[in-house]
Protein backbone atom coordinates (compact mmCIF):
# COMPACT_ATOMS: atom_id res chain seq x y z
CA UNK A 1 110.53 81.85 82.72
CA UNK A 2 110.37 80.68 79.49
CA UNK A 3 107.93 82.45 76.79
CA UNK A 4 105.19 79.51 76.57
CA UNK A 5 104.59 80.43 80.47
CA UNK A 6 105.18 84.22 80.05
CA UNK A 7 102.27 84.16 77.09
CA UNK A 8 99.97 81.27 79.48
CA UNK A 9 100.02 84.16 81.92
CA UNK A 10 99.98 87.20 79.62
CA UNK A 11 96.70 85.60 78.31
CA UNK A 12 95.20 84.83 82.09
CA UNK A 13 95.68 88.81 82.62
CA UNK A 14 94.15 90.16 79.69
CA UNK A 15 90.70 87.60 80.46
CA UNK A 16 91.10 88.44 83.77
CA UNK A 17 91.02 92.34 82.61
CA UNK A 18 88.05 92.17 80.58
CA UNK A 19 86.02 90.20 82.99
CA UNK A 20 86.93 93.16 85.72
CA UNK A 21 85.81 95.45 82.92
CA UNK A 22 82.26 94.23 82.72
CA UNK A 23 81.90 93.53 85.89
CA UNK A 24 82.51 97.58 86.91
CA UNK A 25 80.40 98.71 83.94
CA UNK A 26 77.52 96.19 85.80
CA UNK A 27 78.22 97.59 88.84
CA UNK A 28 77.99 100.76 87.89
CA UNK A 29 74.65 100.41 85.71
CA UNK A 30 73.74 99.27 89.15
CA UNK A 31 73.56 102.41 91.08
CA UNK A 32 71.21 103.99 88.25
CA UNK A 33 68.66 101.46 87.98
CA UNK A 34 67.92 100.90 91.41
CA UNK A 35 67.09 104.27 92.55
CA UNK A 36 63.66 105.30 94.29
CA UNK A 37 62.30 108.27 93.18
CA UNK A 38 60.71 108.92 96.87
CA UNK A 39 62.40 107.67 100.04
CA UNK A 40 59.30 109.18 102.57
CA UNK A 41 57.16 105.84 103.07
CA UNK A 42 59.84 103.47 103.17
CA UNK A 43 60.54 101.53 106.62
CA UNK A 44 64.05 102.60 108.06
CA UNK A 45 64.87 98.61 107.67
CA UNK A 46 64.60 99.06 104.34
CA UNK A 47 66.86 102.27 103.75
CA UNK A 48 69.42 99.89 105.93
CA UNK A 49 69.56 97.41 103.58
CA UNK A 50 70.02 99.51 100.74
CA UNK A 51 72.73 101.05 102.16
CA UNK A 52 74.10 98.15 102.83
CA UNK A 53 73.59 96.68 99.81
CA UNK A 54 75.11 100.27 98.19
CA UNK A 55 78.10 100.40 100.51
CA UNK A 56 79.06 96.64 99.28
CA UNK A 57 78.76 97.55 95.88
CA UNK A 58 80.88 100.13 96.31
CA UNK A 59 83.34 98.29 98.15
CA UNK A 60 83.32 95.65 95.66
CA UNK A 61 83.54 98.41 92.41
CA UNK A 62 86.92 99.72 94.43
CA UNK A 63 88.47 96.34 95.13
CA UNK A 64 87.99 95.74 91.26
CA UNK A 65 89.38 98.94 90.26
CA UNK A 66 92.39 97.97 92.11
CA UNK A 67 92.91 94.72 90.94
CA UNK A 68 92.71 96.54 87.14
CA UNK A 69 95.21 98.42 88.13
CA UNK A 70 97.90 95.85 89.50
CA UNK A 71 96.59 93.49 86.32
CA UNK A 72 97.95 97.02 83.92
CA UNK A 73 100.87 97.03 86.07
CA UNK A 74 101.62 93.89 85.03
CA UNK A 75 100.98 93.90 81.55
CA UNK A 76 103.15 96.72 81.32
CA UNK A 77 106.34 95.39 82.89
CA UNK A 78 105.48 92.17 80.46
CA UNK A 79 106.01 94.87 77.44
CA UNK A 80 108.91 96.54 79.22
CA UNK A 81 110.40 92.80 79.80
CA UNK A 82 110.64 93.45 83.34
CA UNK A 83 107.62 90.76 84.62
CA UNK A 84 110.24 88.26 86.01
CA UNK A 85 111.98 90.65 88.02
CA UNK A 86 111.53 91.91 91.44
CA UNK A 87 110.55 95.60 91.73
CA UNK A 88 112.40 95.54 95.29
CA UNK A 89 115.73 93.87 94.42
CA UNK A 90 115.88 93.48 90.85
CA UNK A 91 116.26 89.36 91.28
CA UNK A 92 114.23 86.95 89.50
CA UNK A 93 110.75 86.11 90.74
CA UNK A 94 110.18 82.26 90.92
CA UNK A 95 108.07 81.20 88.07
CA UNK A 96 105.54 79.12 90.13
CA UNK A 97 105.11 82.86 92.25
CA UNK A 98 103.92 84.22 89.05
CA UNK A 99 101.35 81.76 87.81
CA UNK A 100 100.10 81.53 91.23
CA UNK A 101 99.78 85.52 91.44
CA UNK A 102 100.16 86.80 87.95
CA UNK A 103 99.99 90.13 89.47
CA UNK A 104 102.45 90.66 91.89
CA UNK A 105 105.75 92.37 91.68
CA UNK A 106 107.85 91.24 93.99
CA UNK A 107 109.85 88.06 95.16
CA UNK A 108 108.45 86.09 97.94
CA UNK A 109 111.44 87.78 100.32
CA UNK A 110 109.86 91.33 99.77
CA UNK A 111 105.95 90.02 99.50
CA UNK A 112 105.51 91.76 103.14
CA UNK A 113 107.36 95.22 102.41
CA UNK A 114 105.02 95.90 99.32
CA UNK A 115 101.93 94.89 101.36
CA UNK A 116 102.95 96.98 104.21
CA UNK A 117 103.89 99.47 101.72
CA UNK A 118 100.23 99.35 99.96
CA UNK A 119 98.43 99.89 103.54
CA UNK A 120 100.80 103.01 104.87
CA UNK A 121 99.97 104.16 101.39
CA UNK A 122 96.63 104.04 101.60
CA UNK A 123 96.02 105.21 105.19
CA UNK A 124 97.86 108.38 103.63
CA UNK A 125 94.94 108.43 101.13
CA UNK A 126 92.35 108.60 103.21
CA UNK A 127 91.17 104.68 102.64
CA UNK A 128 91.80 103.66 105.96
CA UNK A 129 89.08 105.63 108.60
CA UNK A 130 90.21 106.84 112.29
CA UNK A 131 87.65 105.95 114.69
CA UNK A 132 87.77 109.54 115.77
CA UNK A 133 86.72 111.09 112.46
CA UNK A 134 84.09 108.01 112.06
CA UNK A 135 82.49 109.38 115.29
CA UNK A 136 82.47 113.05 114.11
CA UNK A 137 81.33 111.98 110.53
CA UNK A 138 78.27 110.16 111.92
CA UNK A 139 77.70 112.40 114.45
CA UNK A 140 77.08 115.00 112.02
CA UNK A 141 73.86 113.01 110.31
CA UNK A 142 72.23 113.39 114.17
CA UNK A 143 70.54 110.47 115.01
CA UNK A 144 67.71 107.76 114.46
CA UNK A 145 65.39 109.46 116.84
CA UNK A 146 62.00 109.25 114.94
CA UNK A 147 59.48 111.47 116.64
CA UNK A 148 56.96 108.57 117.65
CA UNK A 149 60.43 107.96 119.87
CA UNK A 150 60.31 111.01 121.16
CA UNK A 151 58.63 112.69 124.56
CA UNK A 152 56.14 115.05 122.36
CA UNK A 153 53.68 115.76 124.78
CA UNK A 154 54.74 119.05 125.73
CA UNK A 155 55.86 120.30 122.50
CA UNK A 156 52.28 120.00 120.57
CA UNK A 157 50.37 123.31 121.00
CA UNK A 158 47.40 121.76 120.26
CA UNK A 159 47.32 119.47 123.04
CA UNK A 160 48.35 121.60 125.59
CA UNK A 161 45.51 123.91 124.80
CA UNK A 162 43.13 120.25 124.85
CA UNK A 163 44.65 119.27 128.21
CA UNK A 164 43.85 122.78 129.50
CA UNK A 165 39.80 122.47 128.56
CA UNK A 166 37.43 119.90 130.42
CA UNK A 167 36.06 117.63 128.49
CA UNK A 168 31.98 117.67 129.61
């Protein structure tokens, strides 16, 4: 790799880097602006599409995070001259690898191990939820039950002292 295509690359990174940037300040600024002061008249729809729309945020704020990371990675190994070379074997990356994915570390022969790597990693953080802890977890909020759902007949003392009197 010659150092026209190393600087090409170097320069895709750093625009790459501040785009991610504002893009996580935005999401961010996010959260705080669209909070409700009062959630009590709202229809349960609506909560579930704010938690949807939350959750993706969320999940888009992490993904970025990430990819600021791996994009710092690489910077780095440009300044430590080791860009070109595989983190796995030490050979040289193919060029056309790197300007296709300026980010990655490895040679195409070791592109699986570091993915495989990244997930057992990561299930080892905590990132990657067992269905039996999912079940627990939302077990623990209770459930939807609204009380216009519910049998309530019996458990009103008001109307069991009205069903007891005749009406003349």
């Amino acid at each position: 790799m010659n150092s026209e295509q190393l600087q090409t690359i170097k320069q895709t990174l750093l625009d790459e880097q501040d785009t991610l940037l504002v893009q996580i300040k935005k999401h961010k600024a996010e959260v705080f602006d669209e909070g409700e002061l009062s959630h009590y008249d709202n229809h349960p729809g609506d909560e579930g599409s704010a938690l949807y729309d939350e959750t993706l945020r969320r999940a888009l704020t992490e993904h970025e995070i990430r990819h600021l990371g791996d994009i710092r990675h690489a910077l780095e190994r440009m300044e430590e001259g080791t860009y070109h070379l595989c983190e796995v074997c030490g050979k040289e990356i193919n060029s056309e690898r790197l300007e296709a994915l300026p980010t990655t570390s490895t040679c195409i022969d070791h592109a699986d191990e570091t993915l495989e790597r990244k997930m057992y990693h990561e299930s080892k953080e905590g990132l990657v939820i067992d269905d039996v802890d999912a079940l627990e977890q939302l077990q623990a909020f209770g459930s939807s039950d609204s009380l216009s759902e519910k049998d309530t007949d019996h458990d009103n003392p008001i109307e069991k002292v009205s069903s007891k009197t005749k009406h003349v």
